[in-house]
N, C-alpha and C. Protein backbone atom coordinates (compact mmCIF):
# COMPACT_ATOMS: atom_id res chain seq x y z
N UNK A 1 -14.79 -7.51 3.11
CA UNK A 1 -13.53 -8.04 3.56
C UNK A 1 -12.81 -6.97 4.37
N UNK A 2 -11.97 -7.41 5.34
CA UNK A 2 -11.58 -6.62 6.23
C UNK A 2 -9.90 -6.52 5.72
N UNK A 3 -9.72 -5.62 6.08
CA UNK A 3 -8.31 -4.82 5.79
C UNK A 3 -7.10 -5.81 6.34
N UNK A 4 -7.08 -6.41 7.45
CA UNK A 4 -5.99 -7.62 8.05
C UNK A 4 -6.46 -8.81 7.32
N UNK A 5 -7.11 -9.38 6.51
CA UNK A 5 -7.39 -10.26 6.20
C UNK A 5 -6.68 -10.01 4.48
N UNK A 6 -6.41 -9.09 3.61
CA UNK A 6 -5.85 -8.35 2.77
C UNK A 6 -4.41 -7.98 2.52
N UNK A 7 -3.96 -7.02 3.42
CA UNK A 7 -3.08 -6.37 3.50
C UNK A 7 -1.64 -7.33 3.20
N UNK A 8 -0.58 -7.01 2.80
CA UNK A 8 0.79 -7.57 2.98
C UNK A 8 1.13 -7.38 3.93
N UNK A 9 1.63 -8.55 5.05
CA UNK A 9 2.05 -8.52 6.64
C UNK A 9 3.59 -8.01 6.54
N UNK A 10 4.08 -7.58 5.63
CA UNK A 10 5.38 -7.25 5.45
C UNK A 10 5.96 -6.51 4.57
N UNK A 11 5.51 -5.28 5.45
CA UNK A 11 5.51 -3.95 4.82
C UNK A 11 7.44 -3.52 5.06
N UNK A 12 7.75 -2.70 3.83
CA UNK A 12 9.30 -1.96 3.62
C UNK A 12 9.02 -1.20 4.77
N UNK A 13 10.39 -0.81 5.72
CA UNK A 13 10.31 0.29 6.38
C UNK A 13 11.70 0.90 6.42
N UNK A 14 11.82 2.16 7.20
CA UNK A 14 12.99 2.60 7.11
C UNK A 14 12.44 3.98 8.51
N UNK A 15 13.91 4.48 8.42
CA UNK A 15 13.59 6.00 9.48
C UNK A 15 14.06 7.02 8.63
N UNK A 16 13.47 8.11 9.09
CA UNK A 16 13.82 9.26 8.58
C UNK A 16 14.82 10.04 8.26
N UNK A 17 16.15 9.66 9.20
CA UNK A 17 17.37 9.57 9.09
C UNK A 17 18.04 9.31 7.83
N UNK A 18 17.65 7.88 7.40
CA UNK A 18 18.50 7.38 6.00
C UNK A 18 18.40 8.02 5.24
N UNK A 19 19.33 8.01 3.74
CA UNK A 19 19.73 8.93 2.72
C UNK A 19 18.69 8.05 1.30
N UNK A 20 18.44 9.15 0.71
CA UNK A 20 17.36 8.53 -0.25
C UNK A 20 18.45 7.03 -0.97
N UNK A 21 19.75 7.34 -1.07
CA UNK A 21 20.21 5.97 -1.80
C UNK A 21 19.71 5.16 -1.43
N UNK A 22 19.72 4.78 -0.33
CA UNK A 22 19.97 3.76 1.10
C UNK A 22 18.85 3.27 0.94
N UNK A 23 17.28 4.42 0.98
CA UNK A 23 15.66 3.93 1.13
C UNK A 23 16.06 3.06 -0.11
N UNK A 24 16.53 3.74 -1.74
CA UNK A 24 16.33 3.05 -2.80
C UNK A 24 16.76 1.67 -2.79
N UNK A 25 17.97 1.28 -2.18
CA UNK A 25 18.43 0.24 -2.18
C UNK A 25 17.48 -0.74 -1.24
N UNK A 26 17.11 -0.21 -0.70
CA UNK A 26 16.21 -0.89 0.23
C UNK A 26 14.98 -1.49 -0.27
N UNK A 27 14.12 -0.56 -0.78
CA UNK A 27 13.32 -0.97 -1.91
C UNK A 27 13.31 -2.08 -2.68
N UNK A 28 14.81 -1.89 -3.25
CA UNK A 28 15.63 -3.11 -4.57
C UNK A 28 15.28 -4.22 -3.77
N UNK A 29 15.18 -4.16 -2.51
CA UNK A 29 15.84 -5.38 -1.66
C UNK A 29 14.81 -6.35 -1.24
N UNK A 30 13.72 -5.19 -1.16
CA UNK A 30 12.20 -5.94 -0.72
C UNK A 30 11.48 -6.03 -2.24
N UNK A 31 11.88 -5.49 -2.91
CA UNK A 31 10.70 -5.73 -4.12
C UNK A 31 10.07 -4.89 -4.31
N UNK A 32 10.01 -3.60 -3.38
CA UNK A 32 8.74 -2.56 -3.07
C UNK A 32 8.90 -1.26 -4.10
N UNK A 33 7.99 -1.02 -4.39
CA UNK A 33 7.68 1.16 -4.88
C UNK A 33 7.71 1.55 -3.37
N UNK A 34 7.56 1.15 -2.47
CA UNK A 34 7.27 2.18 -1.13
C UNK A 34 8.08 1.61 -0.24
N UNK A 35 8.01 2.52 0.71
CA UNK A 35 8.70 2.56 2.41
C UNK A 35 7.49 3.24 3.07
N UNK A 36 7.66 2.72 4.33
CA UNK A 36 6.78 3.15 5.33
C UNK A 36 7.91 3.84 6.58
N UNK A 37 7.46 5.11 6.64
CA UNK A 37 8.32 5.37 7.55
C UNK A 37 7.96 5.14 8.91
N UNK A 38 8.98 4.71 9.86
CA UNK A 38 8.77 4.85 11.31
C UNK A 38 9.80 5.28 12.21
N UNK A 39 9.31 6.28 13.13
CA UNK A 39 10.57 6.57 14.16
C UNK A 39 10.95 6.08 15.13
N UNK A 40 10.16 4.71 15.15
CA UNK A 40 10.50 3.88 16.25
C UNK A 40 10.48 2.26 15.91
N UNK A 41 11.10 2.06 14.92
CA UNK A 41 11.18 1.41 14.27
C UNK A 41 11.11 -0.25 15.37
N UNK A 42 11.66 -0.38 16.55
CA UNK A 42 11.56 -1.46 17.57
C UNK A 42 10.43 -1.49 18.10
N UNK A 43 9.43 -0.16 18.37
CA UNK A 43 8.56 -0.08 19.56
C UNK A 43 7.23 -0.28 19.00
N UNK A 44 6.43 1.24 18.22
CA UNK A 44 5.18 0.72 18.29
C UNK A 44 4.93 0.90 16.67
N UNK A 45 6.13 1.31 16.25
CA UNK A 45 6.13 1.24 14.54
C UNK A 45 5.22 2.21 13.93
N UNK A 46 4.26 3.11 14.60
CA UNK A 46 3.94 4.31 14.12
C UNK A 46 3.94 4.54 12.54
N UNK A 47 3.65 5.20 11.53
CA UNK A 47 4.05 5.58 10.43
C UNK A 47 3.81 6.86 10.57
N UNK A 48 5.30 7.75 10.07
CA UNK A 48 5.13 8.80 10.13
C UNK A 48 5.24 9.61 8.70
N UNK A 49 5.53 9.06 7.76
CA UNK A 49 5.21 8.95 6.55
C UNK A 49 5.12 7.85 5.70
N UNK A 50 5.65 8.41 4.23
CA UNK A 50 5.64 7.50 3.02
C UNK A 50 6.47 7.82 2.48
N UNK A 51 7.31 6.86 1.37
CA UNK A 51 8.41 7.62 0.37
C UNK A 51 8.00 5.97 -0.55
N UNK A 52 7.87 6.73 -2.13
CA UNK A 52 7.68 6.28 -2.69
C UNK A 52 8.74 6.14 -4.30
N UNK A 53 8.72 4.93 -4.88
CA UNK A 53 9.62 6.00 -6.02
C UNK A 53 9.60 6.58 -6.54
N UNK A 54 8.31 7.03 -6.93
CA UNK A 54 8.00 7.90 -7.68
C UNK A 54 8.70 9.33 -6.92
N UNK A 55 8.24 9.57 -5.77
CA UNK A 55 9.43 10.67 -4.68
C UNK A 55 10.10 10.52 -5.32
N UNK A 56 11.13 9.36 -4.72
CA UNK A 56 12.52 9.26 -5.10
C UNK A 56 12.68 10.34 -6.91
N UNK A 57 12.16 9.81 -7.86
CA UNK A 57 12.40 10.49 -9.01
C UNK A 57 12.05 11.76 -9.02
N UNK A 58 10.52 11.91 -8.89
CA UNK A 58 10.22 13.66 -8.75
C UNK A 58 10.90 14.59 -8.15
N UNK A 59 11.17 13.86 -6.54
CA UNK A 59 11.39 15.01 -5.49
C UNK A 59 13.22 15.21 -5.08
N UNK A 60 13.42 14.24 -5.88
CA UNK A 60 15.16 14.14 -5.96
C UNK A 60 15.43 13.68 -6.87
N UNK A 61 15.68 13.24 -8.03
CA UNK A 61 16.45 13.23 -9.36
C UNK A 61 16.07 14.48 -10.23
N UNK A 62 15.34 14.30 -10.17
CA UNK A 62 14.70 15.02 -11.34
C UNK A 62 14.81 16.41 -10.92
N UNK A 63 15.23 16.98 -9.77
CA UNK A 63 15.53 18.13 -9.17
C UNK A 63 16.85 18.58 -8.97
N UNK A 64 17.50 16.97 -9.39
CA UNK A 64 19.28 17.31 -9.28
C UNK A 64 19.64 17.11 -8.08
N UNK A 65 19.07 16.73 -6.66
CA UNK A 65 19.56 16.35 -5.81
C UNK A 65 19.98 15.27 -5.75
N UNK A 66 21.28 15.55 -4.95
CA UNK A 66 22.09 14.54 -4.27
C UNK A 66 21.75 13.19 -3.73
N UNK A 67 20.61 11.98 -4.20
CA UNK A 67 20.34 10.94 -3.39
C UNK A 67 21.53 10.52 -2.47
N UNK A 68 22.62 10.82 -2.56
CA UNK A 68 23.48 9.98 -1.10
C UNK A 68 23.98 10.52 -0.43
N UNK A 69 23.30 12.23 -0.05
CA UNK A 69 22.83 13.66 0.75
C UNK A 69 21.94 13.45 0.94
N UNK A 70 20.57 13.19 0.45
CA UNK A 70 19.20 14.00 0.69
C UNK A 70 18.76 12.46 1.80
N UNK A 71 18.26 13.29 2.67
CA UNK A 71 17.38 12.23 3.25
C UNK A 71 15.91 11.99 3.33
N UNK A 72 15.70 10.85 3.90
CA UNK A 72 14.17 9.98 3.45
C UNK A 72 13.21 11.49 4.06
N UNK A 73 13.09 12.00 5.89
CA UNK A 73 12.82 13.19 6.32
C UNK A 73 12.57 14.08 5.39
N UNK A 74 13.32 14.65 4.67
CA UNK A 74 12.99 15.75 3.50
C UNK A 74 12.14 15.56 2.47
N UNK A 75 11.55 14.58 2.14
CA UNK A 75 11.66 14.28 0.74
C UNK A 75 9.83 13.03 0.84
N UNK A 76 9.96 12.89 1.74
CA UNK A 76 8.87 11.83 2.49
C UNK A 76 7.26 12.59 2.49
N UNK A 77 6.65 12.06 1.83
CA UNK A 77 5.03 12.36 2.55
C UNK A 77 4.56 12.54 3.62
N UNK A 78 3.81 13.31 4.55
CA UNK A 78 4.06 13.38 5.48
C UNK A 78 2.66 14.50 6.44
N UNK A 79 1.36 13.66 7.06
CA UNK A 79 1.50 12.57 7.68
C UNK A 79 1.37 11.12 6.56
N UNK A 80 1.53 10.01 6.94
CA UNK A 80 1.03 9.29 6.44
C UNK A 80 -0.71 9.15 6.60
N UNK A 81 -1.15 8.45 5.36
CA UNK A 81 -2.56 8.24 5.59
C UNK A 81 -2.97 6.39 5.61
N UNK A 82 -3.42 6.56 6.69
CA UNK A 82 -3.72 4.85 7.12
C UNK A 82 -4.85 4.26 7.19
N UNK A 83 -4.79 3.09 7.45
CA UNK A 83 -6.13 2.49 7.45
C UNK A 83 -5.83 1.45 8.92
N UNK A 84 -7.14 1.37 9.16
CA UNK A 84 -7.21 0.49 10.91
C UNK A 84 -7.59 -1.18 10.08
N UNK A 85 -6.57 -2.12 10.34
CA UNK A 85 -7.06 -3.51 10.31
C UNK A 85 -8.78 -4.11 10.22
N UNK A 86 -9.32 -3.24 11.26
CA UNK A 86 -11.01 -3.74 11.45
C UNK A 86 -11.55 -2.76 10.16
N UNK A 87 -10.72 -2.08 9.34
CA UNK A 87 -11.46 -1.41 8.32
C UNK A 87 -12.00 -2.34 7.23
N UNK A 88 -12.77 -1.98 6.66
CA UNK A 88 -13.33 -2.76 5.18
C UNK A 88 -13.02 -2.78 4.22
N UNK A 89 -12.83 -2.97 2.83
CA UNK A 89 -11.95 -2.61 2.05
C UNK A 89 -12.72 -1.41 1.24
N UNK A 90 -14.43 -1.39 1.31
CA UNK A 90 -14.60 -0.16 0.64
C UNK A 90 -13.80 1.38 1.28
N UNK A 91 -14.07 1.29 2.84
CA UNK A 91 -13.66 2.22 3.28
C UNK A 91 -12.21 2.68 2.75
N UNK A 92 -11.56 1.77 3.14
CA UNK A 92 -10.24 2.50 2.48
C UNK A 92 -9.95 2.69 1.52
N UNK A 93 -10.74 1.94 0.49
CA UNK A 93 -10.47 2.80 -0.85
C UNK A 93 -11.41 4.00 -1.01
N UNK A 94 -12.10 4.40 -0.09
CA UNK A 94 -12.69 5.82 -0.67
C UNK A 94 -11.69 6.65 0.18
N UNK A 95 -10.71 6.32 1.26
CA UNK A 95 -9.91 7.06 1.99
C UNK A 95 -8.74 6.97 0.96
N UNK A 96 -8.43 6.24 0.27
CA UNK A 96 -7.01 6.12 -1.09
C UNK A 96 -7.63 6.85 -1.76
N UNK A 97 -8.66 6.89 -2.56
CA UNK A 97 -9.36 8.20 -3.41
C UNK A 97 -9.33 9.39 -3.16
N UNK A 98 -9.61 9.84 -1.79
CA UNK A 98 -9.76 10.97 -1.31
C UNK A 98 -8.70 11.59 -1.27
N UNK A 99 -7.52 10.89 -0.42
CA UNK A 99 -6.08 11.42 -0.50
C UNK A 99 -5.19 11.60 -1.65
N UNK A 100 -5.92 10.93 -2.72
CA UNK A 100 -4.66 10.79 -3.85
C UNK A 100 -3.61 9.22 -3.22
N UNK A 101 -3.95 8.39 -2.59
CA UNK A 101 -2.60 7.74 -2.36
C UNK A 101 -2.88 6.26 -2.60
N UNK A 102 -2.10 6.09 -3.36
CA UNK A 102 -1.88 4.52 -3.86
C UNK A 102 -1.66 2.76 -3.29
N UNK A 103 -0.90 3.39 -1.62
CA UNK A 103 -0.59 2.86 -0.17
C UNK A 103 -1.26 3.13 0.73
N UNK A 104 -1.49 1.81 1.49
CA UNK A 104 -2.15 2.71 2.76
C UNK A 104 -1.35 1.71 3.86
N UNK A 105 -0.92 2.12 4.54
CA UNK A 105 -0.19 1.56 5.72
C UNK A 105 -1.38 0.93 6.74
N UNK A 106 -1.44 -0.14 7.00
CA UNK A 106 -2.69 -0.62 8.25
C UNK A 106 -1.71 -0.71 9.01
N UNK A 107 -2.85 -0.22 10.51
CA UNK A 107 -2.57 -0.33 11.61
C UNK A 107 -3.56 -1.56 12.06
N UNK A 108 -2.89 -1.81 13.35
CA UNK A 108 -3.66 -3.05 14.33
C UNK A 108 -4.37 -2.55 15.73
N UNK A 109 -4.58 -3.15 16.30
CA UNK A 109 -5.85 -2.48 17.18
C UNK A 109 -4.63 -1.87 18.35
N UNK A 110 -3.28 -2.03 18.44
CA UNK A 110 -2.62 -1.21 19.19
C UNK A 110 -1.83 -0.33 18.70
N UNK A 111 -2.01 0.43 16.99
CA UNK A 111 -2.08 1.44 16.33
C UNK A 111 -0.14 1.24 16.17
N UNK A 112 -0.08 0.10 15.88
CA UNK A 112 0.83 -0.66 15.29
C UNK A 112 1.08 -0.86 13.74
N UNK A 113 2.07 -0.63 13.24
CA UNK A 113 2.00 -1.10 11.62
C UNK A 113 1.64 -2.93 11.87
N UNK A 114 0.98 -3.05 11.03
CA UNK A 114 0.40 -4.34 10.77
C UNK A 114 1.28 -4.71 9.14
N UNK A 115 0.87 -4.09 8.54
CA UNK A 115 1.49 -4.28 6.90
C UNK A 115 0.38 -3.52 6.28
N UNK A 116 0.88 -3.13 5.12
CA UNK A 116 0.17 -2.40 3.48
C UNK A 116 -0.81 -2.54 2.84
N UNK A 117 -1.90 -2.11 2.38
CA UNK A 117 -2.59 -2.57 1.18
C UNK A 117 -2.24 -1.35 -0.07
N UNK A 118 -2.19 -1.90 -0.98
CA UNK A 118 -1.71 -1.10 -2.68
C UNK A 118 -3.21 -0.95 -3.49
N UNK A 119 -2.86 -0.20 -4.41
CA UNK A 119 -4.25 -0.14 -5.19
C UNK A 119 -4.38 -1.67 -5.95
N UNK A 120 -3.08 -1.82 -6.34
CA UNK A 120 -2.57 -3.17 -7.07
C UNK A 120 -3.59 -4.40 -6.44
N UNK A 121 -3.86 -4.55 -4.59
CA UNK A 121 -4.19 -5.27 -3.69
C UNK A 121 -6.02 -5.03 -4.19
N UNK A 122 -6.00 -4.23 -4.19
CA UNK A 122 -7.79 -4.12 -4.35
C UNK A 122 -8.44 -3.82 -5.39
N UNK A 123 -7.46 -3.32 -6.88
CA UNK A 123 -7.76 -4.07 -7.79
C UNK A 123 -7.77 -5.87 -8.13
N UNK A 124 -6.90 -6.44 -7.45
CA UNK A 124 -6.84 -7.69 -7.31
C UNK A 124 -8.02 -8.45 -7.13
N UNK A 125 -8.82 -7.71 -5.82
CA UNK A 125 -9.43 -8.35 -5.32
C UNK A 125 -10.97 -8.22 -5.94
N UNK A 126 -11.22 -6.79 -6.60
CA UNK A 126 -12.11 -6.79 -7.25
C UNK A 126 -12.31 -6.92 -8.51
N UNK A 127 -11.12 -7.54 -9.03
CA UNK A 127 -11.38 -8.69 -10.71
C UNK A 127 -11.68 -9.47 -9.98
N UNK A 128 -10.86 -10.09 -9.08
CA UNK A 128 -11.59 -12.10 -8.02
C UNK A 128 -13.21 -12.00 -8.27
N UNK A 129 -13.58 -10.37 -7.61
CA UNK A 129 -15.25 -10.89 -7.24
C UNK A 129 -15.54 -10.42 -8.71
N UNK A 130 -15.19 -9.57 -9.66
CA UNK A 130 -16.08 -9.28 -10.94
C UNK A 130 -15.83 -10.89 -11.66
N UNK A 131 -14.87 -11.76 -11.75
CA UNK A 131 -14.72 -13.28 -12.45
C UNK A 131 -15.81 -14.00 -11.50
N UNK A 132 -15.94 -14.32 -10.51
CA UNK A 132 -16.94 -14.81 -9.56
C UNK A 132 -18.09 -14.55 -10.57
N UNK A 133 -18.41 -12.96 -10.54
CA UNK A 133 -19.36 -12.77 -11.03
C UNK A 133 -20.10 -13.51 -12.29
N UNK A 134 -18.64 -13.19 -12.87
CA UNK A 134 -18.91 -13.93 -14.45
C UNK A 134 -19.18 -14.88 -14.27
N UNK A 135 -18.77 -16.19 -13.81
CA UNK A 135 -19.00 -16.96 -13.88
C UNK A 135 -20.40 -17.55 -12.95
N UNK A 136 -21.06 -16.58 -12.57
CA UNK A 136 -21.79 -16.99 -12.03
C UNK A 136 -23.02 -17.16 -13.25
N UNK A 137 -22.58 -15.84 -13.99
CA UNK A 137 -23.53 -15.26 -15.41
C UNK A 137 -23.58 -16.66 -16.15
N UNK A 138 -22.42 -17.06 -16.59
CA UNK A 138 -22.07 -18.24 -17.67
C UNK A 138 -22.54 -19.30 -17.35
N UNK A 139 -22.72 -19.92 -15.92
CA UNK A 139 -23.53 -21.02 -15.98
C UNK A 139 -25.01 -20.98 -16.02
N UNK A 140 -25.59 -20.12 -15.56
CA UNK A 140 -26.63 -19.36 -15.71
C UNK A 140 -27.15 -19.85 -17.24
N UNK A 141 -26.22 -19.02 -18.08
CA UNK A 141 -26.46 -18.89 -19.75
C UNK A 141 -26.45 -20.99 -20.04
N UNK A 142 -25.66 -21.09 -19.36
CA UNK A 142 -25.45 -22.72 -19.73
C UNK A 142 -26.57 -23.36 -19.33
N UNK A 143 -27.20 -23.41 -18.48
CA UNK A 143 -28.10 -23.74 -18.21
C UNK A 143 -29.58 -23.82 -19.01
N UNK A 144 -29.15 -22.82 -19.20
CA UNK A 144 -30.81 -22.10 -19.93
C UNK A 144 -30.34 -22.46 -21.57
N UNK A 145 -29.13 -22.80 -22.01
CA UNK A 145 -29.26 -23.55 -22.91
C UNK A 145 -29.57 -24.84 -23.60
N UNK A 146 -29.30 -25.42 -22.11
CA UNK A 146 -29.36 -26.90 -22.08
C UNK A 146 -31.07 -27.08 -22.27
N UNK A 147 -32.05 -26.08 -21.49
CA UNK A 147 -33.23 -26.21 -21.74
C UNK A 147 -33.61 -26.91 -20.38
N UNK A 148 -34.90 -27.22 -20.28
CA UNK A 148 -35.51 -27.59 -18.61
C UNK A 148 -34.78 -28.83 -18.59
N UNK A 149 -34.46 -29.63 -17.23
CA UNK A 149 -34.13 -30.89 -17.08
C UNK A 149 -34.46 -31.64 -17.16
């Protein structure tokens, strides 16, 4: 399976500018653990990082900073690590393994944010095919119980 065929077409974003409150509230707003950053947020949507909540807590609460001082820029992952739409889904999860990262921002063939895939997304997808599986087992077993036809 290919990565645009997967991904959430509607990925959180924000710029580097905003104040970690602001990303958080933002977050609240989409539903999301993440932001995708871009500095051109109209044009070609780039990602130039990540901010996640877990950030948010590690890299500013839990440090005593100011969330409605500190901004997304400071505090953000950075580069981001992505995946290309025509990718596969093994590939990018050995590129989420490799990096440590839980998100992967897809791009489109004009290196465009497209939208997200989560680990959440490809665990998803590989219970779908391990139940497939099963059930491929169980009729199998049913069968061979029933005895020849």
């Amino acid at each position: 399976m290919l990565l645009k065929d997967l991904c959430t077409l509607e990925a959180a974003c924000c710029t580097r500018d905003m104040t970690i409150s602001e990303a958080a509230r933002l977050m609240q707003q989409h539903h999301a653990g993440d932001l995708v950053i871009v500095d051109d947020p109209a044009e070609r949507r780039r990602p130039a990082g990540m901010l996640t909540d877990r950030d948010i807590v590690v890299r500013v609460i839990a440090e005593g900073i100011d969330p409605h001082k500190a901004l997304v820029g400071d505090h953000m992952t950075s580069p981001a690590v992505v995946g290309s739409s025509r990718e596969d889904v093994e590939a990018a999860l050995e590129r989420m393994h490799r990096h440590g990262v839980r998100r992967l921002p897809i791009l489109d063939e004009r290196e465009r944010l497209l939208g997200i895939v989560s680990l959440d997304d490809l665990l998803r997808l590989h219970t779908e095919r391990a139940q497939d599986l099963l059930a491929i087992i169980t009729k199998e077993q049913t069968r061979e119980r029933r005895g020849p036809a």
